[in-house]
Structures are given as C-alpha cells and as structure tokens.
C-alpha atoms as a PDB file:
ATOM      1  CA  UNK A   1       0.000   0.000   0.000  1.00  0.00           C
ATOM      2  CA  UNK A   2       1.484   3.093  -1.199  1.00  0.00           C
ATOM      3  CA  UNK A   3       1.500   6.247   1.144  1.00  0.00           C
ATOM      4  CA  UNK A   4      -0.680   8.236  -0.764  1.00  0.00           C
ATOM      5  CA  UNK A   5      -3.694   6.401  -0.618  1.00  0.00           C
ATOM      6  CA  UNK A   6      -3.165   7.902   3.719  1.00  0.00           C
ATOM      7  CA  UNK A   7      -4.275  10.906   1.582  1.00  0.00           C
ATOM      8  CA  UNK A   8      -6.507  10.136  -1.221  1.00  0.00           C
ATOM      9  CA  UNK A   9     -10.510  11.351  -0.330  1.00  0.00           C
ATOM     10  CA  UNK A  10     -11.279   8.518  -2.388  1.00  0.00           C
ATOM     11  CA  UNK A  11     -10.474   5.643  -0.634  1.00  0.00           C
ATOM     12  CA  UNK A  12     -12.426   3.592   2.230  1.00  0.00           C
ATOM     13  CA  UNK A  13     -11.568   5.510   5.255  1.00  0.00           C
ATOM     14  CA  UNK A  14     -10.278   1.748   6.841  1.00  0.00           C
ATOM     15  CA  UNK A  15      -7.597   1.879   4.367  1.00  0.00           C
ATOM     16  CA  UNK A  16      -6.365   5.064   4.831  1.00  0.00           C
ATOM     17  CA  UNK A  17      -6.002   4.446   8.661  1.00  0.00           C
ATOM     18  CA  UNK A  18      -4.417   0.802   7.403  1.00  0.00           C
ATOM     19  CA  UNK A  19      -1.948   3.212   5.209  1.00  0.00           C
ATOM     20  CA  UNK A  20      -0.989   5.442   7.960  1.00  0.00           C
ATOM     21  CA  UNK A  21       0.098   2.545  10.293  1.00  0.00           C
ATOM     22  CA  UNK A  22       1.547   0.400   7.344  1.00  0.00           C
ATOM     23  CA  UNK A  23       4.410  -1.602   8.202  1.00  0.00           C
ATOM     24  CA  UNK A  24       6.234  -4.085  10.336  1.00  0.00           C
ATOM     25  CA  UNK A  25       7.142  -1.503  13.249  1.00  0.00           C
ATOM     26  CA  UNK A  26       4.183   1.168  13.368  1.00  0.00           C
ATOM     27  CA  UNK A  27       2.185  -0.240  15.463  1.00  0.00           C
ATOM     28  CA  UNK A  28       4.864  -1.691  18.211  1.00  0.00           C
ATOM     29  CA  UNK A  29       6.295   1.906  17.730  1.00  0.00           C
ATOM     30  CA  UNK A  30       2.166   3.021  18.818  1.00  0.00           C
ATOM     31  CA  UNK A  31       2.137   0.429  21.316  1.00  0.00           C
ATOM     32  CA  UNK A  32       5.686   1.522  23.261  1.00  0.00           C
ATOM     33  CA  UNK A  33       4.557   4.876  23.053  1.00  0.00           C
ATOM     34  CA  UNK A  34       1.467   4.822  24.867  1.00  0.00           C
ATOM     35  CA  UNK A  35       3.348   4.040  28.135  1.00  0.00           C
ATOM     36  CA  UNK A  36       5.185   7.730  27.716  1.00  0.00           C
ATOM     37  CA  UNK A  37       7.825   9.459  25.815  1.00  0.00           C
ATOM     38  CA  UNK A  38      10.774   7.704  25.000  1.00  0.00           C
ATOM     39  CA  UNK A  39      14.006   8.181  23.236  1.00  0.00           C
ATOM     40  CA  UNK A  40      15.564   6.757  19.939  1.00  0.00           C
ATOM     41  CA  UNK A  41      17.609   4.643  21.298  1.00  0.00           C
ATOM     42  CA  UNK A  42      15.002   2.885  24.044  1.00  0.00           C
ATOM     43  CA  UNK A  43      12.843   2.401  21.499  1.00  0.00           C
ATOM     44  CA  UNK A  44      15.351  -0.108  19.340  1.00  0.00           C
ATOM     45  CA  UNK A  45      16.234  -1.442  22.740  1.00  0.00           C
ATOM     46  CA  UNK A  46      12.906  -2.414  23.034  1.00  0.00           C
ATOM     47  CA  UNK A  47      12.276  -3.884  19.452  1.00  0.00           C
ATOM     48  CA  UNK A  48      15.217  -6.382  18.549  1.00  0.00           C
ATOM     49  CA  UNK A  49      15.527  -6.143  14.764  1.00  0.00           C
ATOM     50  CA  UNK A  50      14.575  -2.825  13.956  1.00  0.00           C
ATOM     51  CA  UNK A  51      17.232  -1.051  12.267  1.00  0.00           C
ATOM     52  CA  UNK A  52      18.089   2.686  13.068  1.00  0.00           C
ATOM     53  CA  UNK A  53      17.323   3.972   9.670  1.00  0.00           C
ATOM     54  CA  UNK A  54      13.661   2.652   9.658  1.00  0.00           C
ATOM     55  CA  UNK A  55      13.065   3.648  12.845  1.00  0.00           C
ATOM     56  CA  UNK A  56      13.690   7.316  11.926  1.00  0.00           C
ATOM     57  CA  UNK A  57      12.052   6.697   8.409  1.00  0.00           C
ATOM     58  CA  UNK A  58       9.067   5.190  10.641  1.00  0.00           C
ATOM     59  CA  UNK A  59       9.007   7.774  13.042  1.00  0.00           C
ATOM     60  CA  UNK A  60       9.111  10.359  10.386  1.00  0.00           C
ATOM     61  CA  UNK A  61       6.343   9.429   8.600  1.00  0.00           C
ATOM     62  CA  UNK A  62       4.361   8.851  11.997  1.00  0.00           C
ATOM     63  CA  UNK A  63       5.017  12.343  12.808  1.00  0.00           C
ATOM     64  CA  UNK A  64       3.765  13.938   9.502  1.00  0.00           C
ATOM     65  CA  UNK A  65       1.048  11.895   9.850  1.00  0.00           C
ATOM     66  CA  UNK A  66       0.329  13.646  13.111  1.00  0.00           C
ATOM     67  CA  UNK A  67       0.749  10.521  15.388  1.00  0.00           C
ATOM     68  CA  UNK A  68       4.235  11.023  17.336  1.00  0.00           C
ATOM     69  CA  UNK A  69       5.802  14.531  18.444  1.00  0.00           C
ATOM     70  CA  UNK A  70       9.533  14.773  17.804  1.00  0.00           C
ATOM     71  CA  UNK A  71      10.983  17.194  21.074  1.00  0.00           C
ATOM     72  CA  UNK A  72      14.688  18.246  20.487  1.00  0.00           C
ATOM     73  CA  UNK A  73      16.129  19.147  23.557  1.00  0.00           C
ATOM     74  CA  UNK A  74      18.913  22.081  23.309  1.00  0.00           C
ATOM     75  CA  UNK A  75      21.480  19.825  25.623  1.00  0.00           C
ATOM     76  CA  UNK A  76      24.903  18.486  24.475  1.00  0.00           C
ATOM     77  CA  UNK A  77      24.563  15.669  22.959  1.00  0.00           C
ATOM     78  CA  UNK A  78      21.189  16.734  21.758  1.00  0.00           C
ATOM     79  CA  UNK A  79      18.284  14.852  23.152  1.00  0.00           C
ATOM     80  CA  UNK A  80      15.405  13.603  21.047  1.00  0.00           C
ATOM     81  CA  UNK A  81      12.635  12.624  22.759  1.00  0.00           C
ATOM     82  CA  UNK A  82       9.392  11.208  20.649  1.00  0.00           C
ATOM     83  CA  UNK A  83       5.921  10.764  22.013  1.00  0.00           C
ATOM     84  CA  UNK A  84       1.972  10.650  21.422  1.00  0.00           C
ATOM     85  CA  UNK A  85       0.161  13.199  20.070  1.00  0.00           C
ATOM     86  CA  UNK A  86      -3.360  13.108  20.969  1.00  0.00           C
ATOM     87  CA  UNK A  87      -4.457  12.246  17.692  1.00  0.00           C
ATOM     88  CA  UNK A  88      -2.110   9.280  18.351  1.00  0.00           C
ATOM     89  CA  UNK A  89      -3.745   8.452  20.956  1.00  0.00           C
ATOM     90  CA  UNK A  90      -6.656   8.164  19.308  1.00  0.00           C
ATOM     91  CA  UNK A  91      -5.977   5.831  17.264  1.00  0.00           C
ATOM     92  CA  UNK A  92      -4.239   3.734  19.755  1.00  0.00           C
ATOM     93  CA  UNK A  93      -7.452   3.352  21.256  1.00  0.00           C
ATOM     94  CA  UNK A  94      -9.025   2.032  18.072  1.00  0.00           C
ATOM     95  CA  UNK A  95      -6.949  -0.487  17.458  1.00  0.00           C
ATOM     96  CA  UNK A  96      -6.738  -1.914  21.455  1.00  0.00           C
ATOM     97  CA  UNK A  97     -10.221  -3.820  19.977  1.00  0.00           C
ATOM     98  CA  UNK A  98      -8.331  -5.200  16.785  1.00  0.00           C
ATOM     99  CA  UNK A  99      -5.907  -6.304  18.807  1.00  0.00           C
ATOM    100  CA  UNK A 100      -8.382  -7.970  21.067  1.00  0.00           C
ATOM    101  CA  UNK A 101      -9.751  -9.709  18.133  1.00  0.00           C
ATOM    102  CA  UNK A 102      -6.317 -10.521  16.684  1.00  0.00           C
ATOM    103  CA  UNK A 103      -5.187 -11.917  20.500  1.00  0.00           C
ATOM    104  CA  UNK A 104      -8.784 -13.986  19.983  1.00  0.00           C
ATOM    105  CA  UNK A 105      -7.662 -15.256  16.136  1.00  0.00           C
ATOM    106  CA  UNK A 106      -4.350 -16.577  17.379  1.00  0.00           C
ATOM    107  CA  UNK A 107      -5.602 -18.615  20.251  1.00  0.00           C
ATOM    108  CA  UNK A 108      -8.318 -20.168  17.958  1.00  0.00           C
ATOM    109  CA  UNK A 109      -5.196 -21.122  15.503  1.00  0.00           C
ATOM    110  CA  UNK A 110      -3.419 -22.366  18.753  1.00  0.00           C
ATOM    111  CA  UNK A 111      -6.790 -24.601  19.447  1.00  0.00           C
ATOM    112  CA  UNK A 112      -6.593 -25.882  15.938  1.00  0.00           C
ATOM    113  CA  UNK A 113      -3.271 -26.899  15.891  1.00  0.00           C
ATOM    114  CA  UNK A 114      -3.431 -29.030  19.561  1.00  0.00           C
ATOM    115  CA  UNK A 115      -6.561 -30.610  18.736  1.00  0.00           C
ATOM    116  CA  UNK A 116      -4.739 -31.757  15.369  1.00  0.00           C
END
C-alpha cells in the first residue's frame, strides 16, 4: 500500500487508517509509546531487529502523519525525545479492539493446531 492512498478522499476511510500505520514496526512503535515518551535509542532497545534507519524513516512518517511529536532538547549531545500526540492516541485506542480480536484469532489457531 502506497503512502498516498493515507491521503486520497477517495479511498475507504479503513484503508487510509491501514496506510498510515503500514508496516512491520508502526504499530509496536504506537504500542511503546502509549506508556510515555521515549528516546531513539530505548525504542530499538525495546524492538530487537529494527534497524536505526527505519526507525527514523518510521518515526518520520508517523510524525507527519500527526501521530508522534519529535521534542529536540537544546542539551549536548542533543536529546530527542518522541511521544503521542493526541491524535495518536486516538488511534491507539481504536486499534486496542483489533488487537483484542487478533489476540482472539491466534488462540483459535493455537486450538486448531493441539486438537490436530
């Protein structure tokens, strides 16, 4: 899914929320952030695999897309600090029921597969 459909007035408004959190880290990047503002480098601590360029490519398109704010603090060495937005938060809240449902899906595949 390309970016732009996040933007086109034309398309089903459930895939242009899909669109804005698109991706293997967006929504573990939503899901660390709800606890509070972190920094850079807790948030690759915190997701094994994730590469420092796309987690700034990832948490620069979250922030155009008005998810995350990016604070710069004016200390030496600078200190970036990325958080919530409220319209974040938001949608945050709409997906806690998908992930109920997707927590639901995956025990039902557990089920199948011990009863098999």
């Amino acid at each position: 899914m390309t970016r732009s459909r996040a933007q086109d007035p034309d398309v089903c408004g459930v895939t242009a929320a899909i669109a804005v959190i698109d991706g293997k880290w967006k929504t573990a990047l939503l899901w660390l952030l709800e606890s509070g503002p972190h920094r850079p480098g807790e948030l690759r601590r915190r997701l094994p695999g994730l590469s420092e360029k796309v987690l700034t490519q990832a948490l620069r398109e979250m922030e155009t897309d008005g998810l995350v704010h990016r604070e710069v603090h004016d200390v030496l060495p600078l200190k970036t600090v990325y958080s919530l937005t409220a319209f974040g938060r938001e949608l945050s809240e709409m997906l806690a029921p998908l992930s109920d449902w997707g927590h639901r899906r995956l025990e039902k595949l557990a089920e199948a597969q011990s009863a098999s």
